[in-house]
Structure formats: structure tokens, C-alpha cells
N, C-alpha and C. Protein backbone atom coordinates (compact mmCIF):
# COMPACT_ATOMS: atom_id res chain seq x y z
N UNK A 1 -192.93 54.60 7.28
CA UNK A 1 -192.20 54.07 6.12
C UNK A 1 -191.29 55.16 5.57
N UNK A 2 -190.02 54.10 5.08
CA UNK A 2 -189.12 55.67 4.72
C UNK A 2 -188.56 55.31 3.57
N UNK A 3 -188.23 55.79 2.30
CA UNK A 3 -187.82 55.32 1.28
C UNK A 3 -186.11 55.06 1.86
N UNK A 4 -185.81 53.74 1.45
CA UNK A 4 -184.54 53.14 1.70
C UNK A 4 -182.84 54.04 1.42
N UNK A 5 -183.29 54.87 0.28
CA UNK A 5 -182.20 55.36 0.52
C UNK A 5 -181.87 56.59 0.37
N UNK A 6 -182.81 56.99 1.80
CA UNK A 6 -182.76 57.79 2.63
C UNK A 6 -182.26 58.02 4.23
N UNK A 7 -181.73 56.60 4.00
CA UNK A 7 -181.46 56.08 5.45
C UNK A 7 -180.01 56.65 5.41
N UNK A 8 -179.70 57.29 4.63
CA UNK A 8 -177.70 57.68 5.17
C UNK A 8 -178.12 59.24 5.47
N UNK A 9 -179.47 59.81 5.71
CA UNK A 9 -179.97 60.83 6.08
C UNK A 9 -179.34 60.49 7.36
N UNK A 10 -179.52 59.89 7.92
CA UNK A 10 -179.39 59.36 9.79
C UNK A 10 -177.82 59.38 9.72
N UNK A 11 -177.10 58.63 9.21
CA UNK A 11 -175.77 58.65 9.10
C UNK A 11 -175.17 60.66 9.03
N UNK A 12 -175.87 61.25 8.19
CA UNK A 12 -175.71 62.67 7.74
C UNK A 12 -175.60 63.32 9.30
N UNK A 13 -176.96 62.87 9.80
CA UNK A 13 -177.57 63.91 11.05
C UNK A 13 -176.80 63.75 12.23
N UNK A 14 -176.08 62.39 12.53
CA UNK A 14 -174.99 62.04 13.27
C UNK A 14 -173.82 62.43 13.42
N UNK A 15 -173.29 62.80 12.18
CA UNK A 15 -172.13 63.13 11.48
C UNK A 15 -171.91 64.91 11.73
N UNK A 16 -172.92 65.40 11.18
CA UNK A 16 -173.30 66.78 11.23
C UNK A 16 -173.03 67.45 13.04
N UNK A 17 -174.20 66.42 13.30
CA UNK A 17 -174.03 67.25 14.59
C UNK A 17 -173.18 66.71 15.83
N UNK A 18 -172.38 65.72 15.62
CA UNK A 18 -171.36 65.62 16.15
C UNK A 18 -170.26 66.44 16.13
N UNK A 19 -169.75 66.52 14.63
CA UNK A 19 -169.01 67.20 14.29
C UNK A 19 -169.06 68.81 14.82
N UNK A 20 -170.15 69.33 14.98
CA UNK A 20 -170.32 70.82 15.27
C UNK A 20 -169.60 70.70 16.67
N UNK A 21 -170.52 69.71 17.62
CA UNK A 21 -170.55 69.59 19.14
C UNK A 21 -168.97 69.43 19.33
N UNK A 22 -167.88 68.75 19.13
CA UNK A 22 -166.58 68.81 18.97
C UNK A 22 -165.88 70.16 18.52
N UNK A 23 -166.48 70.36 17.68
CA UNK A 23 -165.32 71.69 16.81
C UNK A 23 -165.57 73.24 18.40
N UNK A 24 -167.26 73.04 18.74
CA UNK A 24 -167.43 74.03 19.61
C UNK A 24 -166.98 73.61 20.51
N UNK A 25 -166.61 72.27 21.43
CA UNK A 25 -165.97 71.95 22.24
C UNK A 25 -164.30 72.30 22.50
N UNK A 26 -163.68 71.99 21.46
CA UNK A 26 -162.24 71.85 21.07
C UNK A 26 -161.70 73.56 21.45
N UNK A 27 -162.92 74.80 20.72
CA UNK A 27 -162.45 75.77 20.91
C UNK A 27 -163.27 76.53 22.26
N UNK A 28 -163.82 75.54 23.08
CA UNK A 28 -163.87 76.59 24.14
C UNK A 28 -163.12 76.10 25.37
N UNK A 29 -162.59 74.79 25.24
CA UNK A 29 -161.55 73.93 26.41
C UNK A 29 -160.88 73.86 26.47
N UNK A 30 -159.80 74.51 24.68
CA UNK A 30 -158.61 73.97 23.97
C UNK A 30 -158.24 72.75 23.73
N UNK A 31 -158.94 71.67 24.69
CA UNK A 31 -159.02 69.94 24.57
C UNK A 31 -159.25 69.90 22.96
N UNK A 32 -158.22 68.50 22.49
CA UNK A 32 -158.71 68.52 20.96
C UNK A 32 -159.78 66.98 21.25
N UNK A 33 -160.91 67.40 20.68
CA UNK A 33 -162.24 66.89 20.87
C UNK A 33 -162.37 66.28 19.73
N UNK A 34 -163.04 65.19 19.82
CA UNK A 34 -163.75 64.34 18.37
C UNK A 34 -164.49 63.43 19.02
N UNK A 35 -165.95 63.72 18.07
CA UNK A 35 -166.97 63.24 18.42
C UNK A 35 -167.30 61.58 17.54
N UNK A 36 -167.74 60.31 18.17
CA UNK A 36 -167.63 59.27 17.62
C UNK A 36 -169.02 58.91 17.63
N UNK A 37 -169.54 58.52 16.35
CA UNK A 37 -170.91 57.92 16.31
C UNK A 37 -170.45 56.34 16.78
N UNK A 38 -171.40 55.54 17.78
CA UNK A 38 -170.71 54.40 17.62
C UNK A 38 -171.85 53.51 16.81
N UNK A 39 -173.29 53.84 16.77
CA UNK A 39 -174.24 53.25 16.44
C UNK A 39 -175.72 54.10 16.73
N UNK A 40 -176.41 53.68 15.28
CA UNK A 40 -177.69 54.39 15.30
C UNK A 40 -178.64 53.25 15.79
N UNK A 41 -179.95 53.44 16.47
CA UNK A 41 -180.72 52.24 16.80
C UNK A 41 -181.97 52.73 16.71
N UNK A 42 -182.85 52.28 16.74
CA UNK A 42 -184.70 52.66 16.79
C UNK A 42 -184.23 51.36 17.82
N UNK A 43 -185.49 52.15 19.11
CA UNK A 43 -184.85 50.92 20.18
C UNK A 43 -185.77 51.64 21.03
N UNK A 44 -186.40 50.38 21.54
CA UNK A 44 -188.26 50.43 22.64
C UNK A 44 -187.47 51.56 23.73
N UNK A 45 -187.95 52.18 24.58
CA UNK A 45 -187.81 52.74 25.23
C UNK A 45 -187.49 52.58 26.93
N UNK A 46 -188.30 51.52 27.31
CA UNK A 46 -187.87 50.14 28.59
C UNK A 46 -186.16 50.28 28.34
N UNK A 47 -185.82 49.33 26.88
CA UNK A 47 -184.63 49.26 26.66
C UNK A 47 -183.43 50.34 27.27
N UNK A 48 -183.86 51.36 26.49
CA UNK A 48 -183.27 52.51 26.60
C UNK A 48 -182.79 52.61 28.44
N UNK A 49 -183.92 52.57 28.98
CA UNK A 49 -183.44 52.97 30.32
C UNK A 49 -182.27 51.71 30.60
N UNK A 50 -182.33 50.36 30.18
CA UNK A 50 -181.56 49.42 30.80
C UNK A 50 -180.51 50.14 30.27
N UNK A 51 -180.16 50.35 29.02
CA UNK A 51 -179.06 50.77 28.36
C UNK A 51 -178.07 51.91 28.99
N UNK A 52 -178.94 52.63 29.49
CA UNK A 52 -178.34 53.94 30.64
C UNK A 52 -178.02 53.61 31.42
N UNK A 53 -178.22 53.05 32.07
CA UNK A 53 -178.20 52.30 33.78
C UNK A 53 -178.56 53.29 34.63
N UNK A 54 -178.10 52.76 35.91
CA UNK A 54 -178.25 53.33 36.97
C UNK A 54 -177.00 54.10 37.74
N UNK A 55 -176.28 54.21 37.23
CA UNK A 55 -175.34 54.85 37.43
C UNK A 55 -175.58 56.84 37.53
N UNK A 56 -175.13 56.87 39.12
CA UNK A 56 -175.20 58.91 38.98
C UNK A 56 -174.40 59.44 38.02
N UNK A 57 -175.52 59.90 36.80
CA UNK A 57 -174.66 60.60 35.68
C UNK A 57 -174.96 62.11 35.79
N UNK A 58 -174.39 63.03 35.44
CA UNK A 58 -175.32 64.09 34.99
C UNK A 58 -175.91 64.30 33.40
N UNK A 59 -176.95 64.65 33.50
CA UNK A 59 -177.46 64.55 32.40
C UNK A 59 -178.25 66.30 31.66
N UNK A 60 -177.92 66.37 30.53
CA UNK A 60 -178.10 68.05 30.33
C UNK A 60 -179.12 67.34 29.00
N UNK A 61 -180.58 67.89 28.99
CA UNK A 61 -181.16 67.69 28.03
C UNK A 61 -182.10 68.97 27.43
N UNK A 62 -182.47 69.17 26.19
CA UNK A 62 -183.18 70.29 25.57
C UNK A 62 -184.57 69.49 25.10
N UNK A 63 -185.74 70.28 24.73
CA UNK A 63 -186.65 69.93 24.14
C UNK A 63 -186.90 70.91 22.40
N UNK A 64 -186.68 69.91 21.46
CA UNK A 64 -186.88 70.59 20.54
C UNK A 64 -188.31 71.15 20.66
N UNK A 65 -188.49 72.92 19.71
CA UNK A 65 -189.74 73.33 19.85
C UNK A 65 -190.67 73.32 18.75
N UNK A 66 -189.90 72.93 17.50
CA UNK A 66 -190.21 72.72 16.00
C UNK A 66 -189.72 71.59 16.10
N UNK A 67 -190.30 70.89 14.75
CA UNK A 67 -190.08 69.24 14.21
C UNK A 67 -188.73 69.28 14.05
N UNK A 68 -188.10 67.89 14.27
CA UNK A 68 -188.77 67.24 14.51
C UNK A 68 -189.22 66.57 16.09
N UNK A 69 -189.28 68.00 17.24
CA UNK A 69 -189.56 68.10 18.35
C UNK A 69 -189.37 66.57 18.99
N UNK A 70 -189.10 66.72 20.84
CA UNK A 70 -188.74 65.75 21.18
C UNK A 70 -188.18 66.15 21.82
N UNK A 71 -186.45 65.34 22.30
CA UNK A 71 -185.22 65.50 23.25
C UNK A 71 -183.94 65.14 22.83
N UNK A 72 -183.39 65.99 23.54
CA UNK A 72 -181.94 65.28 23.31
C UNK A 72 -181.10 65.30 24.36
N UNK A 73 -180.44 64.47 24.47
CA UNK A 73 -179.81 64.25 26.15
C UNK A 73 -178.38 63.44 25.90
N UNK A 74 -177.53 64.39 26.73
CA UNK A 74 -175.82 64.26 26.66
C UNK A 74 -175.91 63.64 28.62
N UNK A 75 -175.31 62.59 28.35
CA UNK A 75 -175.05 62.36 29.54
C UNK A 75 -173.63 61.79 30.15
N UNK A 76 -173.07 62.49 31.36
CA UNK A 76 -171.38 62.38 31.70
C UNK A 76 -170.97 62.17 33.27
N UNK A 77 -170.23 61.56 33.37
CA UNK A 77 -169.78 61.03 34.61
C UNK A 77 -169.83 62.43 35.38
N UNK A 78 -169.59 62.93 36.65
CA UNK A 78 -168.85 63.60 37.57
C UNK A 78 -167.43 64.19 36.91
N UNK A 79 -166.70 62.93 36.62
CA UNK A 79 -165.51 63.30 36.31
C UNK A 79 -165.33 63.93 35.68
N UNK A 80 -165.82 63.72 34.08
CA UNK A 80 -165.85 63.84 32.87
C UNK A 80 -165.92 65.45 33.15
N UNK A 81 -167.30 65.96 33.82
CA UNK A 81 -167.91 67.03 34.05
C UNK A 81 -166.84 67.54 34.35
N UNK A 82 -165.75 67.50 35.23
CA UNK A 82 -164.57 67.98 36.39
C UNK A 82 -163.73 68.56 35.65
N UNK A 83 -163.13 67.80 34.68
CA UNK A 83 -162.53 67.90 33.93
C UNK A 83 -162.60 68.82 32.21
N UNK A 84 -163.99 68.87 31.90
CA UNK A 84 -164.14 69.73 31.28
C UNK A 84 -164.64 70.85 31.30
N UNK A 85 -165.12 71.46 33.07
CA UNK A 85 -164.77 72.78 33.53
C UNK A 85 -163.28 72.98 33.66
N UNK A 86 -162.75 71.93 34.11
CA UNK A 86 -161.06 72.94 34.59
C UNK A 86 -160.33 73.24 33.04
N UNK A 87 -160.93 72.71 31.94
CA UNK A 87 -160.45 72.65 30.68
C UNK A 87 -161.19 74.07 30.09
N UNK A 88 -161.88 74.35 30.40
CA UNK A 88 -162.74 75.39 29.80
C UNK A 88 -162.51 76.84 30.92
N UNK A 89 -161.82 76.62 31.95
CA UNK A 89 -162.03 77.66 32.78
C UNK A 89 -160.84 77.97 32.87
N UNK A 90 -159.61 77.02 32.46
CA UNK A 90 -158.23 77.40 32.22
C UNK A 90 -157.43 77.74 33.57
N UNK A 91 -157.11 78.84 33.52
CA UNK A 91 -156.05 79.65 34.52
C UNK A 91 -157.04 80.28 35.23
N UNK A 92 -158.33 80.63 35.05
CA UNK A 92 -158.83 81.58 36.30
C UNK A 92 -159.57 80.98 37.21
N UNK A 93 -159.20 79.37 37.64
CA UNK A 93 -159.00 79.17 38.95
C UNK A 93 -160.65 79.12 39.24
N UNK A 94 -161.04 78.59 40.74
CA UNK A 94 -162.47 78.06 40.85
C UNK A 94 -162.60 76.80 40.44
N UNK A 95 -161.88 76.10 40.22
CA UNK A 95 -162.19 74.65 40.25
C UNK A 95 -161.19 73.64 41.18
N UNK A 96 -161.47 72.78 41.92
CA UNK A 96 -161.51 72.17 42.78
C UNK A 96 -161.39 70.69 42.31
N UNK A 97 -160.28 70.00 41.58
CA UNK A 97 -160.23 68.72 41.23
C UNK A 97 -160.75 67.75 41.96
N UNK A 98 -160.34 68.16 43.45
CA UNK A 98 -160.77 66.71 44.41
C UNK A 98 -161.76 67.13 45.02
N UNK A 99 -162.37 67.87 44.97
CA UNK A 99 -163.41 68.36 46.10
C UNK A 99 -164.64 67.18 45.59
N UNK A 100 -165.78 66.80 46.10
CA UNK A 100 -166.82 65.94 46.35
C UNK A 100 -167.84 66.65 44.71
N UNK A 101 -168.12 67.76 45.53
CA UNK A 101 -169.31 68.50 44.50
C UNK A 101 -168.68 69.51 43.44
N UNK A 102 -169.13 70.13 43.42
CA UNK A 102 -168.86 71.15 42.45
C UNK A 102 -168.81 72.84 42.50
N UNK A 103 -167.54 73.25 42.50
CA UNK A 103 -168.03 75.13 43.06
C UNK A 103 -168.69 75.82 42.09
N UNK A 104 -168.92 76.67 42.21
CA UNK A 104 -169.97 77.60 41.65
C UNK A 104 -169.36 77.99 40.21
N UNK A 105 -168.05 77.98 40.40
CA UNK A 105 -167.45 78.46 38.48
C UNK A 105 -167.41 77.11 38.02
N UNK A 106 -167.32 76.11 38.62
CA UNK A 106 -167.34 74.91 37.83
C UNK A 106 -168.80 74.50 37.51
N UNK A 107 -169.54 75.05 38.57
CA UNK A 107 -171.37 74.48 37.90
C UNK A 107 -171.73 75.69 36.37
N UNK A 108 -171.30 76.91 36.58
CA UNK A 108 -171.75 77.59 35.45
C UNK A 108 -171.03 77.26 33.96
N UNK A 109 -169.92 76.65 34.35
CA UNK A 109 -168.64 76.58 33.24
C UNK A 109 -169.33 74.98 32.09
N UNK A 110 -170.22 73.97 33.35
CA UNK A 110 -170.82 72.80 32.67
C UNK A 110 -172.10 73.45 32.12
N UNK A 111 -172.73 74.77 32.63
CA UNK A 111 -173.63 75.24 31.90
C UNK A 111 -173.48 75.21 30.64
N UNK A 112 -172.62 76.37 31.04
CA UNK A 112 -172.12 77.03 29.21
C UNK A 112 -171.66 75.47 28.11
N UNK A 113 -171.37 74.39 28.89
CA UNK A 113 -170.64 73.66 28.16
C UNK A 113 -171.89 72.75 27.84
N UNK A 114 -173.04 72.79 28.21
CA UNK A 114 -174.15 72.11 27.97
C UNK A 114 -175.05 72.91 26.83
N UNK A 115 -175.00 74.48 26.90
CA UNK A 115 -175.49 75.15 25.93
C UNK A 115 -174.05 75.23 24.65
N UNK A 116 -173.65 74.64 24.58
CA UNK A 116 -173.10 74.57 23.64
C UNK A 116 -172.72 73.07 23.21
N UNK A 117 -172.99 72.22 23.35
CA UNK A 117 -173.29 71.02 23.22
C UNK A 117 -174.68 70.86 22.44
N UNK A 118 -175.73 71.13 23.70
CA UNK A 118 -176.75 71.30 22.60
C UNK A 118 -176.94 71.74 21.49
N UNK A 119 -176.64 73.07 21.72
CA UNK A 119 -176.93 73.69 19.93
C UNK A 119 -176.17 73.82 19.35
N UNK A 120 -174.94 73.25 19.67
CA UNK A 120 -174.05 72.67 18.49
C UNK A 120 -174.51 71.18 17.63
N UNK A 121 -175.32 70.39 18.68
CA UNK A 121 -176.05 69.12 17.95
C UNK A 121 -176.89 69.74 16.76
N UNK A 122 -178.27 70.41 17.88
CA UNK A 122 -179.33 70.98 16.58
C UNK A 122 -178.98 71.85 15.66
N UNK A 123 -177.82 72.38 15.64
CA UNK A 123 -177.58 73.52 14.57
C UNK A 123 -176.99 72.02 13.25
N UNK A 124 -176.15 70.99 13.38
CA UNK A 124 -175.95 69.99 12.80
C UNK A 124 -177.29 69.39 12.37
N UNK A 125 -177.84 69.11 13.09
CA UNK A 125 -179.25 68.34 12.35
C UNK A 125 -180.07 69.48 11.50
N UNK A 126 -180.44 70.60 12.12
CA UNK A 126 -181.30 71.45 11.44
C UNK A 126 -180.59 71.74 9.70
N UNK A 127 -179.30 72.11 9.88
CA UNK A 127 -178.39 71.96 8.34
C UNK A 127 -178.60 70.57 7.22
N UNK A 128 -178.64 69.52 8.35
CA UNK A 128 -178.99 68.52 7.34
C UNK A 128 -180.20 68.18 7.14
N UNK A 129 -181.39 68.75 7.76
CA UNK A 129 -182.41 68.63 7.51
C UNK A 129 -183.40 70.07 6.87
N UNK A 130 -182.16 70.68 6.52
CA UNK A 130 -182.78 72.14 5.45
C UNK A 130 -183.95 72.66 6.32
N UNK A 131 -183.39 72.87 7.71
CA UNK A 131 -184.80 73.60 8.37
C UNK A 131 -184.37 74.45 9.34
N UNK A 132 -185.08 74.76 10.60
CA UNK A 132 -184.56 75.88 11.76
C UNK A 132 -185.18 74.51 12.74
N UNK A 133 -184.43 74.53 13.98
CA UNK A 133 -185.51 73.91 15.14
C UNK A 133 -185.10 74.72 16.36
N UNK A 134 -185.48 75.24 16.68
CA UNK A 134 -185.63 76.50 18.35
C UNK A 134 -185.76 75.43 18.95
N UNK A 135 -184.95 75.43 20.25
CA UNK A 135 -185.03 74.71 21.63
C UNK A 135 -184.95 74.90 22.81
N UNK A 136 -186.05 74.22 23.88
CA UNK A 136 -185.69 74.85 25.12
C UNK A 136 -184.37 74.98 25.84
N UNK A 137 -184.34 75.96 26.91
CA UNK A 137 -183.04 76.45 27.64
C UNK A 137 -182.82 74.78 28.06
N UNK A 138 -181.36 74.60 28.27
CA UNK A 138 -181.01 73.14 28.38
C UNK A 138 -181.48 72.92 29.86
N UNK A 139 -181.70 71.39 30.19
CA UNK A 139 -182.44 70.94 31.88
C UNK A 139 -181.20 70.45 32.35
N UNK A 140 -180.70 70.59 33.63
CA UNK A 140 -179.95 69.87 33.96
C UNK A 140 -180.34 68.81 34.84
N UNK A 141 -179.78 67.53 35.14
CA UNK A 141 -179.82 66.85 36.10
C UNK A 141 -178.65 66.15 36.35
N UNK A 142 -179.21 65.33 38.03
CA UNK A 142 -177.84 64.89 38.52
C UNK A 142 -178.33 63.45 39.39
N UNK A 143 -178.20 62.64 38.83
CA UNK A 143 -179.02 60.86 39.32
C UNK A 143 -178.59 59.91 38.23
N UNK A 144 -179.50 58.86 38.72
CA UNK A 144 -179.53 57.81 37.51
C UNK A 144 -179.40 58.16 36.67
N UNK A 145 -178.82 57.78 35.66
CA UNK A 145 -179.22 57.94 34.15
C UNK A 145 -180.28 57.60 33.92
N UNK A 146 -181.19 56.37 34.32
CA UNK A 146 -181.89 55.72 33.86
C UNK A 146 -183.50 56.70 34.40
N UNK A 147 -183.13 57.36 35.39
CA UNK A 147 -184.63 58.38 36.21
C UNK A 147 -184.59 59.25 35.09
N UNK A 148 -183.15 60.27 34.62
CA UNK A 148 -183.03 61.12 33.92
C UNK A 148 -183.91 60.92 32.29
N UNK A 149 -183.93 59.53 32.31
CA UNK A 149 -184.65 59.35 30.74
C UNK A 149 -185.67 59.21 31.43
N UNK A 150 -186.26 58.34 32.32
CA UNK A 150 -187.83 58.49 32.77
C UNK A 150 -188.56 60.20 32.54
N UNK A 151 -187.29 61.31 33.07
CA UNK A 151 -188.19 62.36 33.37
C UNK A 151 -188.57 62.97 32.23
N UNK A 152 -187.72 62.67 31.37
CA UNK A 152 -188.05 63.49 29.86
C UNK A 152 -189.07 62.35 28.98
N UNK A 153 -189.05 61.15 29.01
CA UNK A 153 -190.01 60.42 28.13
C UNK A 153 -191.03 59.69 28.87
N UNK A 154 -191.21 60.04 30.08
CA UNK A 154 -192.25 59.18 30.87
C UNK A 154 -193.43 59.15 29.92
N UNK A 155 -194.00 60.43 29.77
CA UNK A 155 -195.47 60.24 29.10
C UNK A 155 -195.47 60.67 27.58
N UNK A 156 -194.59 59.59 27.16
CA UNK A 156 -194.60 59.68 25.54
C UNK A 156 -195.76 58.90 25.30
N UNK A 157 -196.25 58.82 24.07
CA UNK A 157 -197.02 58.13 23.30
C UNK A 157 -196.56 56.77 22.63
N UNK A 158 -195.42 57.34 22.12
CA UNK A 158 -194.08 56.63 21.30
C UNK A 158 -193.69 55.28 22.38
N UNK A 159 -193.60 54.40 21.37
CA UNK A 159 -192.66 53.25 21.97
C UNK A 159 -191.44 53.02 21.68
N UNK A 160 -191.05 53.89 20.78
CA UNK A 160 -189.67 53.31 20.22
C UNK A 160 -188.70 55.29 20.07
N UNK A 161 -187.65 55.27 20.44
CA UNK A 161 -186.92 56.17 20.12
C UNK A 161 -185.86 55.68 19.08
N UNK A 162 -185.00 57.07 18.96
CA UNK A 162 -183.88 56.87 18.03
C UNK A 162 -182.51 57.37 18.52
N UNK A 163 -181.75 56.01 18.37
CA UNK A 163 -180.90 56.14 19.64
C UNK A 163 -179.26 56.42 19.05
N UNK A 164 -178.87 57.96 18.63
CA UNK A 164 -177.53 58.10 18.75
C UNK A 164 -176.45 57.82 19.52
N UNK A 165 -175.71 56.32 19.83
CA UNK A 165 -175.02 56.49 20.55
C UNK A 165 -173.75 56.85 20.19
N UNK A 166 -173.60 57.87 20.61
CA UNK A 166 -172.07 58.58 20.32
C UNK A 166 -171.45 59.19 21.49
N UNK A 167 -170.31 59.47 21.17
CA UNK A 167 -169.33 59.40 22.56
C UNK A 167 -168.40 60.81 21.93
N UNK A 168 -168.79 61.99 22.83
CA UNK A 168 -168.23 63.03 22.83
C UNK A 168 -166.46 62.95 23.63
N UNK A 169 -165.29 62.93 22.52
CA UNK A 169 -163.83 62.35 23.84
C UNK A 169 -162.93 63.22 23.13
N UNK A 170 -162.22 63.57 24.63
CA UNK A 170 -161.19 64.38 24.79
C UNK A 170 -160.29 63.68 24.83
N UNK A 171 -159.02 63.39 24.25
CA UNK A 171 -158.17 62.38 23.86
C UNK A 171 -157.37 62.44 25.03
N UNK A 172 -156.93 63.62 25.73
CA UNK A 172 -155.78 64.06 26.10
C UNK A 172 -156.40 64.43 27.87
N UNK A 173 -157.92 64.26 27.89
CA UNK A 173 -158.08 64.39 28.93
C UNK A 173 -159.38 63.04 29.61
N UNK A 174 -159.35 62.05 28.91
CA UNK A 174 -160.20 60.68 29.11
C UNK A 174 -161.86 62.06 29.75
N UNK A 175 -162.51 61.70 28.86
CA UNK A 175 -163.55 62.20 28.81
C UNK A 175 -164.84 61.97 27.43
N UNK A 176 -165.67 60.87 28.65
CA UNK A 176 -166.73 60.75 27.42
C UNK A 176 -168.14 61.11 27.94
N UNK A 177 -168.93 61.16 26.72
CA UNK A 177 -170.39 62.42 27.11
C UNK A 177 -170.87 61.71 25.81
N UNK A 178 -172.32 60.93 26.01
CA UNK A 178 -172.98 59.90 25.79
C UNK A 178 -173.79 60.72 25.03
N UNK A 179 -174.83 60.69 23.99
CA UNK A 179 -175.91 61.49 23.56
C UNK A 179 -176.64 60.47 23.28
N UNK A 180 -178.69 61.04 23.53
CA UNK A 180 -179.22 60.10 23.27
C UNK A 180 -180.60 61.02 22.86
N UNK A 181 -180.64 60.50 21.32
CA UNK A 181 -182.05 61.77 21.14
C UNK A 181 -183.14 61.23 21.07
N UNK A 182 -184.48 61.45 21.55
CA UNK A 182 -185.57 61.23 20.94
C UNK A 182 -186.60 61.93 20.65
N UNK A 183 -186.29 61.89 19.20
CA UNK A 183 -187.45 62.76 18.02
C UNK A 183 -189.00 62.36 18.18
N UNK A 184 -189.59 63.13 17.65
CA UNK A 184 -191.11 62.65 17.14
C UNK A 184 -190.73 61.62 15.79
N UNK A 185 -190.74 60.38 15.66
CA UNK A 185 -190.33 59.59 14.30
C UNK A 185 -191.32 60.15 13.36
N UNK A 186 -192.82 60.16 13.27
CA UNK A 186 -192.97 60.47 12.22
C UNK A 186 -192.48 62.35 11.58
N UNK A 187 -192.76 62.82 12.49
CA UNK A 187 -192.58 64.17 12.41
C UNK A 187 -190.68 63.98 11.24
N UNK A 188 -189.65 63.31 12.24
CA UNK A 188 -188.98 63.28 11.38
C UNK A 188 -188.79 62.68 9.94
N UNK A 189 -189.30 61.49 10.24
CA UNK A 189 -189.45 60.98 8.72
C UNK A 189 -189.97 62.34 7.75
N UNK A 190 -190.93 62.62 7.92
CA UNK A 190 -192.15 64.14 7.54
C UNK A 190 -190.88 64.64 7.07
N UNK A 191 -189.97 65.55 7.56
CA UNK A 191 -188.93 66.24 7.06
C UNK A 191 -187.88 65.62 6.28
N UNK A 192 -187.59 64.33 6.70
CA UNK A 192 -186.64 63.40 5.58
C UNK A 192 -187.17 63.03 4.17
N UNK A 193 -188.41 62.92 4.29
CA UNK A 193 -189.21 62.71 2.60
C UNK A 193 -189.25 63.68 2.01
N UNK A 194 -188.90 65.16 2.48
CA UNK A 194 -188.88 66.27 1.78
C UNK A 194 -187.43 66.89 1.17
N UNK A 195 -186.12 65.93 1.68
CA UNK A 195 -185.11 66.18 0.78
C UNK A 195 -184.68 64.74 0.37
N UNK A 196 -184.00 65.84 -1.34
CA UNK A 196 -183.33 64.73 -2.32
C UNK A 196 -182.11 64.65 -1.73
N UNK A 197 -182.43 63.33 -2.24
CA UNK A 197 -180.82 61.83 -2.10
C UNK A 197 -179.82 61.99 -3.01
């Protein structure tokens, strides 16, 4: 149970850490970036996977290590990926537009662009939730979307997550990067009843 109007807390935590994930984007690709909430959901977890599909995405996810612990997971085409190494790696070359896979400055360049994605999210939520949350080194993967959420929530307890869908886009270079978090709910609620509205 959550007192009602506390619910633009969620609107806040969206907002927040979108906004970071863009501004750190914008200045490490030069791409001008803006991040779009399109909808918040509490939504069964079955769901969730239909919602991902099956489509080979890559998917970069962290585990929070403090409340309100859990996951968070950005997930992006090939392309998307392609395109925002050659954006981030500029003029010094190592990237390969048409090539199949990916060379070696373009796999480290989606690193860096995954550690900064991430904790550009949690540094947004932790601000609006007046706290610190430490997180693991980011996971990468490269499959389904829909395996990629199996591997991180298979043996939850939880039936229901909380589903940011927002769309990380590069205007100028068609590029979108999906986020999808799931918290401990009560754990978060726990921290939302502890700030004023």
C-alpha cells in the first residue's frame, strides 16, 4: 500500500533518471539525445517477457546492491548498438558499419556506453529517492529479449515488476534503447513512505 499521492514519486524517478541517461549520452556521442518515458506499469512478469519478444536484442543489465535492489535492463537492436559506438568513437576509426558482428573498439565503446547508461539511471533514482544504491558491474547479453529477462528474474519470488517503458533516441541518428526495471516493490515503497510530497 502506498499513500496516493505519492505516486508522482514514479513519475519523479522516470524523469530523473532518464534525464541523467541522455545528458551522459548526448556528451559522450555528441548525438543530441532525449530520453522519453512512454509509460509506467506494475505488470506480472509472464507479461513482461511477451512484451520483449523474441527478437535478438542486446541487452546490458545491473543488479542493484542496496534498496531498492533488483534490476535494471536497457535493451537495443544491433543497429542501434552500431551506431552509437561509431557516435561515441568518432574519428578514431574501429568501427565497421556493415560488418555482421562487432570489432573489438566497437564492443568496448557499447561497454562504456552501458556503464554509463546505467549509472546515469541509478544516480537519477537514488537523487529522487534521498539515498545511495551501489550496483553490480553491468551484464551484458546478446539473444532474445525475452531469455535476457528470464536470466535476470527467473527465480524471483515477485510476481509483478515495475515496468519503465522508456525509449532512450538519438534524433539525428534513429536509435532507440528500451529500459525495463525491476525493483524489490516493497523495499521500494519502504523508501517512498519515507519522503515528503
Amino acid at each position: 500500500m502506498i499513500d496516493i499521492r505519492k505516486l508522482s514519486i514514479f513519475n519523479k524517478m522516470a524523469k530523473e533518471g532518464g534525464n541523467t541517461v541522455a545528458n551522459h549520452m548526448s556528451q559522450m556521442t555528441g548525438m543530441n539525445t532525449e530520453m522519453e518515458i512512454t509509460k509506467i506499469n506494475f505488470i506480472d512478469i509472464p507479461d513482461i517477457k511477451t512484451h520483449v519478444g523474441d527478437d535478438e536484442q542486446i541487452g546490458i543489465y545491473i543488479e542493484m546492491q542496496e534498496p531498492p535492489h533488483g534490476h535494471v535492463l536497457f535493451l537495443f537492436n544491433a543497429d542501434s548498438a552500431k551506431r552509437l559506438a561509431a557516435g561515441m568513437l568518432g574519428d578514431m576509426g574501429g568501427t565497421d558499419p556493415d560488418a555482421e558482428g562487432f570489432t573489438e573498439m566497437e564492443k568496448s565503446a557499447i561497454q562504456e556506453i552501458g556503464n554509463i547508461m546505467t549509472s546515469g539511471f541509478i544516480d537519477g533514482w537514488a537523487n529522487v529517492l534521498e539515498t545511495t544504491i551501489d550496483m553490480s558491474t553491468p551484464n551484458f547479453t546478446f539473444g532474445p529479449g525475452s531469455g535476457t529477462v528470464d536470466e535476470i528474474i527467473g527465480d524471483r519470488d515477485s510476481d509483478m515488476a515495475l515496468m519503465f517503458d522508456s525509449r532512450v533516441h538519438a534524433q539525428d541518428a534513429n536509435i532507440n534503447v528500451k529500459v525495463y526495471t525491476f525493483p524489490q516493490l516493497e523495499e521500494l515503497v519502504g523508501l517512498m513512505q519515507r519522503l515528503e510530497v
